[in-house]
Protein backbone atom coordinates (compact mmCIF):
# COMPACT_ATOMS: atom_id res chain seq x y z
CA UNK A 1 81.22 99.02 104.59
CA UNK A 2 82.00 96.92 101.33
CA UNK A 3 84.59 94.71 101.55
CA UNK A 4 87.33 95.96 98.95
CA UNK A 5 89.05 92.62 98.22
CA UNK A 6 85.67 91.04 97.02
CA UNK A 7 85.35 93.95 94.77
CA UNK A 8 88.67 93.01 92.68
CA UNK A 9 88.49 91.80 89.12
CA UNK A 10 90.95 90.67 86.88
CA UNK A 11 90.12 91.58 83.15
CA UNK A 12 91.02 95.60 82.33
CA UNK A 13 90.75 95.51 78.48
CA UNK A 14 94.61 96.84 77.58
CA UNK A 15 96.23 93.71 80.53
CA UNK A 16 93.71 90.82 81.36
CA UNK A 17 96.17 90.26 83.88
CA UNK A 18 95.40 93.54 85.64
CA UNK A 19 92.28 94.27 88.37
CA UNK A 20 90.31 96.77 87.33
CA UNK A 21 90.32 99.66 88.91
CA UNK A 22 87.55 100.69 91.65
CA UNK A 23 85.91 103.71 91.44
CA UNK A 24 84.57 105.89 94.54
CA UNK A 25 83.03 108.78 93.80
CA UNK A 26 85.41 111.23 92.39
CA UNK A 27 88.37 109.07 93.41
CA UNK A 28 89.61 106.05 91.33
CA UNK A 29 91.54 103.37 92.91
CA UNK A 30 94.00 100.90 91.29
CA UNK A 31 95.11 97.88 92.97
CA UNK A 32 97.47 95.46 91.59
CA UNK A 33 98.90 92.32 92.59
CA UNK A 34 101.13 89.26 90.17
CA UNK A 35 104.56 88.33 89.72
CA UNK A 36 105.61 91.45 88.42
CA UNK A 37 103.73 94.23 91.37
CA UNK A 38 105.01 95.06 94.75
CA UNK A 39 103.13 93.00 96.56
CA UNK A 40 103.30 89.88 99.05
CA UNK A 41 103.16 86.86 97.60
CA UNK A 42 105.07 88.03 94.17
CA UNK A 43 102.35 85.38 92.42
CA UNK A 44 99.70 85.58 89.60
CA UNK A 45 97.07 84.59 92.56
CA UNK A 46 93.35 85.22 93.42
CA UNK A 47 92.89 88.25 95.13
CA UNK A 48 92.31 86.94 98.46
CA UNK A 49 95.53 85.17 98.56
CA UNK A 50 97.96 88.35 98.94
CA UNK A 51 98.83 89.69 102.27
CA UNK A 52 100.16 93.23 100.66
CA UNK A 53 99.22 94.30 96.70
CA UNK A 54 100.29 97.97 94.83
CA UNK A 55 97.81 100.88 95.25
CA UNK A 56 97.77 103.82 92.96
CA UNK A 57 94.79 106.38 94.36
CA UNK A 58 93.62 109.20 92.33
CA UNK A 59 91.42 111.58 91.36
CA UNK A 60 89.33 110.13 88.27
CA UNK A 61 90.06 113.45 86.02
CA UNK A 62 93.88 112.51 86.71
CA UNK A 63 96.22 110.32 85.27
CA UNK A 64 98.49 109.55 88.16
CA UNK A 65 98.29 110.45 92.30
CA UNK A 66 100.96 113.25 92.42
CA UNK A 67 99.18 116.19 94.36
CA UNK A 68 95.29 114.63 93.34
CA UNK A 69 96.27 111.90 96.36
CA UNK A 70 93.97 113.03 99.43
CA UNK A 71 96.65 114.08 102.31
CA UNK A 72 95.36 112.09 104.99
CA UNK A 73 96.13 108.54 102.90
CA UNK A 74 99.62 110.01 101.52
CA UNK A 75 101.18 111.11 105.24
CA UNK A 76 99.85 107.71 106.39
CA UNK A 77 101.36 105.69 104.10
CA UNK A 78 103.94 107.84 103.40
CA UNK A 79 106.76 104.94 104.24
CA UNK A 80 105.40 102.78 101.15
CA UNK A 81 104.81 105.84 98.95
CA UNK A 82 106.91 105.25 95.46
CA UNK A 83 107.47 108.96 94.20
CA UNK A 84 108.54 107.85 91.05
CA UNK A 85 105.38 105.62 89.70
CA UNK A 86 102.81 107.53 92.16
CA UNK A 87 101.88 104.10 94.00
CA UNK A 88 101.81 102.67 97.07
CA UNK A 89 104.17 99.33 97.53
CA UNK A 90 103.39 96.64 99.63
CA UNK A 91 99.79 97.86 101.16
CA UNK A 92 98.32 95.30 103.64
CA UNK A 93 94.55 94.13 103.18
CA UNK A 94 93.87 95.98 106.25
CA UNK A 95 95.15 99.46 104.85
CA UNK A 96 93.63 98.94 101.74
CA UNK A 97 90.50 98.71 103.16
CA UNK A 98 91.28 102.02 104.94
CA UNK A 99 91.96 103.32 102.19
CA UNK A 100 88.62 102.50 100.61
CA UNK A 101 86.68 103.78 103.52
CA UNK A 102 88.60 107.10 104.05
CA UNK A 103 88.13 107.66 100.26
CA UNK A 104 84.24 107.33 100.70
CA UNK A 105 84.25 109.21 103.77
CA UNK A 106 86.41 112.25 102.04
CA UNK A 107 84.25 112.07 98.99
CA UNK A 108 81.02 112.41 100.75
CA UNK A 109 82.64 116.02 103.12
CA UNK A 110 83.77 117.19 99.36
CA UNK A 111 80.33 116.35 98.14
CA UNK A 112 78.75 118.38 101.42
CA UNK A 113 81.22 120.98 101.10
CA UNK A 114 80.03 121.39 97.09
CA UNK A 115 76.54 121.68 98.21
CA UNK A 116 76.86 123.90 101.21
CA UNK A 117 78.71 126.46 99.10
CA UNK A 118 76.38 125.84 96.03
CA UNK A 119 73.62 125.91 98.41
């Protein structure tokens, strides 16, 4: 299990302010955190000095989460679900490393489920 937080980087070419976004599989995860995200301290800061940071989760053919969100994540956190910017507000370290591992674990039964039907 990689730790997700150690895996954060601030430099996405278009906002150098941004973390670039993390990419599992066929799923692409985008986790934010500064003065201007929902997250816990509202601070430009180093990633392992937030308690809760923004989480968009989608598929990496999509733009945004909408449907492409895996169920199991969005009826779990479906209290900090933000319809209207397909995020995820104030996500604790703990659930974003949830996050991360269900992502890897779904992506590897979709990969199985590919080959078993491709055979």
């Amino acid at each position: 299990m990689r730790d997700i937080v150690s895996m954060l980087h601030r430099g996405f070419p278009l906002n150098p302010a941004l973390f670039d976004p993390i990419e599992i599989g066929r799923f692409r995860i985008s986790i934010q955190a500064s003065h201007c995200h929902h997250c816990s301290p509202r601070k430009d800061l180093n990633p392992y000095q937030y308690d809760e940071m923004e989480v968009a989760v989608y598929e990496r053919t999509a733009l945004y989460g909408g449907t492409t969100i895996p169920p199991i994540i969005k009826r779990t956190l479906h209290h900090k679900f933000e319809p209207c910017g397909h995020f995820f507000s104030y996500v604790t370290v703990k659930e974003l490393q949830w996050i991360y591992d269900t992502l890897e674990n779904e992506d590897r039964r979709l990969e199985n489920e590919i080959n078993v039907k491709c055979g």
